[in-house]
N, C-alpha and C. Protein backbone atom coordinates (compact mmCIF):
# COMPACT_ATOMS: atom_id res chain seq x y z
N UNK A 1 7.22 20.20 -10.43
CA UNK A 1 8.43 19.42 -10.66
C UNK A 1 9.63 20.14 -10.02
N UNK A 2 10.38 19.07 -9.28
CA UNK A 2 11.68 20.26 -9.33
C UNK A 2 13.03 19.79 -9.90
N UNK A 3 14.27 20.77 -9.42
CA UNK A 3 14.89 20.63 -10.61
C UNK A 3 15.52 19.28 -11.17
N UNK A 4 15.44 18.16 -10.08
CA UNK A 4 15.66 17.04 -10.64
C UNK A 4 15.27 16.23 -12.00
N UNK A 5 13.87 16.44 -11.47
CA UNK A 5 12.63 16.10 -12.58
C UNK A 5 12.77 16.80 -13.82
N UNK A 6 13.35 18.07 -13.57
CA UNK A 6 12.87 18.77 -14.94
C UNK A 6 14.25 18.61 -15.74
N UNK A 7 15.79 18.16 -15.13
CA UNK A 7 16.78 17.67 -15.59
C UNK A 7 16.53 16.37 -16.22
N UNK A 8 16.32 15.32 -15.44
CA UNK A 8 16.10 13.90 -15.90
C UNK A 8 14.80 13.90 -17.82
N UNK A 9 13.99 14.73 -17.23
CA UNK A 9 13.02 14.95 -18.01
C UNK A 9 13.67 15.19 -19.49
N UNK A 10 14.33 16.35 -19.44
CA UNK A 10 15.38 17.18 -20.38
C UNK A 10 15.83 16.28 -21.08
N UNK A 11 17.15 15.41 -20.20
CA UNK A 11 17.67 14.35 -20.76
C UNK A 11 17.01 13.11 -21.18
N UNK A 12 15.99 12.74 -21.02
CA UNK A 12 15.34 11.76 -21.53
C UNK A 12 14.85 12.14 -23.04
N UNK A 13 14.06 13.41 -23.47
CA UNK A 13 14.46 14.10 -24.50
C UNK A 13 15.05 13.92 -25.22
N UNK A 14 16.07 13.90 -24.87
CA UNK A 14 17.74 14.64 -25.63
C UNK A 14 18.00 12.76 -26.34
N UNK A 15 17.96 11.84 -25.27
CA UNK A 15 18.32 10.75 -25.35
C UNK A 15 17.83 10.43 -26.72
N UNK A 16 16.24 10.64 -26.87
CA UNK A 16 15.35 10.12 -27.42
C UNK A 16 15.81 10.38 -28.65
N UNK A 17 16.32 12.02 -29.20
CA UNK A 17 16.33 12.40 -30.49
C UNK A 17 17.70 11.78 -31.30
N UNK A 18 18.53 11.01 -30.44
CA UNK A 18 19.61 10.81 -30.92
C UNK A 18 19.32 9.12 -32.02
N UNK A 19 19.89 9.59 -33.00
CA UNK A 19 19.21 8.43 -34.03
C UNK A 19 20.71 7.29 -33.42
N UNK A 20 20.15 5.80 -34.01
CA UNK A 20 21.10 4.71 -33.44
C UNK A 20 22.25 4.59 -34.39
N UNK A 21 23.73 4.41 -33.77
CA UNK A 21 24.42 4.23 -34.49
C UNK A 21 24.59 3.18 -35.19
N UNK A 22 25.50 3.43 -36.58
CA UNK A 22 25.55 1.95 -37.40
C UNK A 22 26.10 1.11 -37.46
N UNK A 23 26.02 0.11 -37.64
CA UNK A 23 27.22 -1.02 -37.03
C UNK A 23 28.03 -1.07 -38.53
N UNK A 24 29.52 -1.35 -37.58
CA UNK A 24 30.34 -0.61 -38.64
C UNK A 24 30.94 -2.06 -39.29
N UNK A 25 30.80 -2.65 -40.32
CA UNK A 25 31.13 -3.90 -41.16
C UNK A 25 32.43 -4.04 -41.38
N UNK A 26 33.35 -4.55 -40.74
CA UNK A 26 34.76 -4.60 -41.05
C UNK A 26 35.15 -5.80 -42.40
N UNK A 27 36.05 -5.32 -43.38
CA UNK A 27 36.38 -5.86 -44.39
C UNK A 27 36.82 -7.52 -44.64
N UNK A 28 36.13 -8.41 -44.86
CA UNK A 28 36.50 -9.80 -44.42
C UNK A 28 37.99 -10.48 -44.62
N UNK A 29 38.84 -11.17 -43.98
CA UNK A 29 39.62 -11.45 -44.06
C UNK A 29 39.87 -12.62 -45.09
N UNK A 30 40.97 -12.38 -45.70
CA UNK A 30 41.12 -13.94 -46.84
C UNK A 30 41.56 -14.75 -46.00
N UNK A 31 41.27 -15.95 -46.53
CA UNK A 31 41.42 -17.18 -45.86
C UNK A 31 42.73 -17.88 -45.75
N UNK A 32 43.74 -16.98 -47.28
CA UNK A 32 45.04 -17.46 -46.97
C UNK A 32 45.56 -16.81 -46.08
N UNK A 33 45.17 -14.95 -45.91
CA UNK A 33 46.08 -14.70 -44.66
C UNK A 33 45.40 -15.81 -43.27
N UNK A 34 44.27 -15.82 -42.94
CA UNK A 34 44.30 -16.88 -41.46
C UNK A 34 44.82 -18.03 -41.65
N UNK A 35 44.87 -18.94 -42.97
CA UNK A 35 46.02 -19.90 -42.78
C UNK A 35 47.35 -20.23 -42.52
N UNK A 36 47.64 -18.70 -43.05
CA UNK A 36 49.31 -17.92 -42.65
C UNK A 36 49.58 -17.71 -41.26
N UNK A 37 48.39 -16.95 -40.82
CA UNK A 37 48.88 -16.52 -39.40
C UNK A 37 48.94 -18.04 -38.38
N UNK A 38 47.92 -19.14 -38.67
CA UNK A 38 47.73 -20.60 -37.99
C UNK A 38 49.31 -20.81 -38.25
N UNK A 39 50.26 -21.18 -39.09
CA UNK A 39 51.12 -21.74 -39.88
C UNK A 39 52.38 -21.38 -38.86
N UNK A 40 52.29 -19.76 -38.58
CA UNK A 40 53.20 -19.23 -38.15
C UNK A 40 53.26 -19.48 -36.61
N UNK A 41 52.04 -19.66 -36.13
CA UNK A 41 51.77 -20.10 -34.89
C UNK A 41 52.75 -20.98 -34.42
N UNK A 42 52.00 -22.29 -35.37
CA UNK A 42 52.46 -23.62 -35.34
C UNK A 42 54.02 -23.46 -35.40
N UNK A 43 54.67 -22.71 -35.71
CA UNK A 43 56.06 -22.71 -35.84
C UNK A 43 56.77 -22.15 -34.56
N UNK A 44 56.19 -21.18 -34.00
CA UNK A 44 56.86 -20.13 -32.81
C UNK A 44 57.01 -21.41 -31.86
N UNK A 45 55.22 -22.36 -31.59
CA UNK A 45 55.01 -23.59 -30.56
C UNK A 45 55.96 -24.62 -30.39
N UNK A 46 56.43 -24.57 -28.80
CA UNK A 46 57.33 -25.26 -28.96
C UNK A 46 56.42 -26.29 -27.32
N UNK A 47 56.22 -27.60 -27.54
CA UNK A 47 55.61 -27.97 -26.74
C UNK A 47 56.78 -28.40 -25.26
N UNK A 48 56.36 -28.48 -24.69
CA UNK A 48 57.07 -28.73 -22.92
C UNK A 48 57.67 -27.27 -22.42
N UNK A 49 57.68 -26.24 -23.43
CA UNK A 49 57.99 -25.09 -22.77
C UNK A 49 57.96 -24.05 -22.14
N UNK A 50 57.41 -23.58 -20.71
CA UNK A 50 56.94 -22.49 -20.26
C UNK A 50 57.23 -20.95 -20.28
N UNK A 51 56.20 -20.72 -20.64
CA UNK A 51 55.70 -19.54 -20.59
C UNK A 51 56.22 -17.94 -19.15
């Protein structure tokens, strides 16, 4: 082998022992704040006006 092989090799190893990370569950949102934030939307919108 040379030293390519015996690098790649190494790291394939290394790869292997690493356990999978956890997926991280973010806290659910209430439904009155997303009706709040829609609400506020609707208010900023001003239609015929560019951007």
């Amino acid at each position: 082998m040379d030293r390519f092989d015996h690098a790649f090799t190494a790291l394939g190893q290394r790869i292997n022992t690493l356990s999978m990370p956890e997926r991280v569950v973010s806290a659910p949102v209430p439904l009155s704040s997303l009706i709040d934030r829609v609400n506020a939307a609707k208010r900023l919108y001003r239609p015929g006006v560019r951007r």
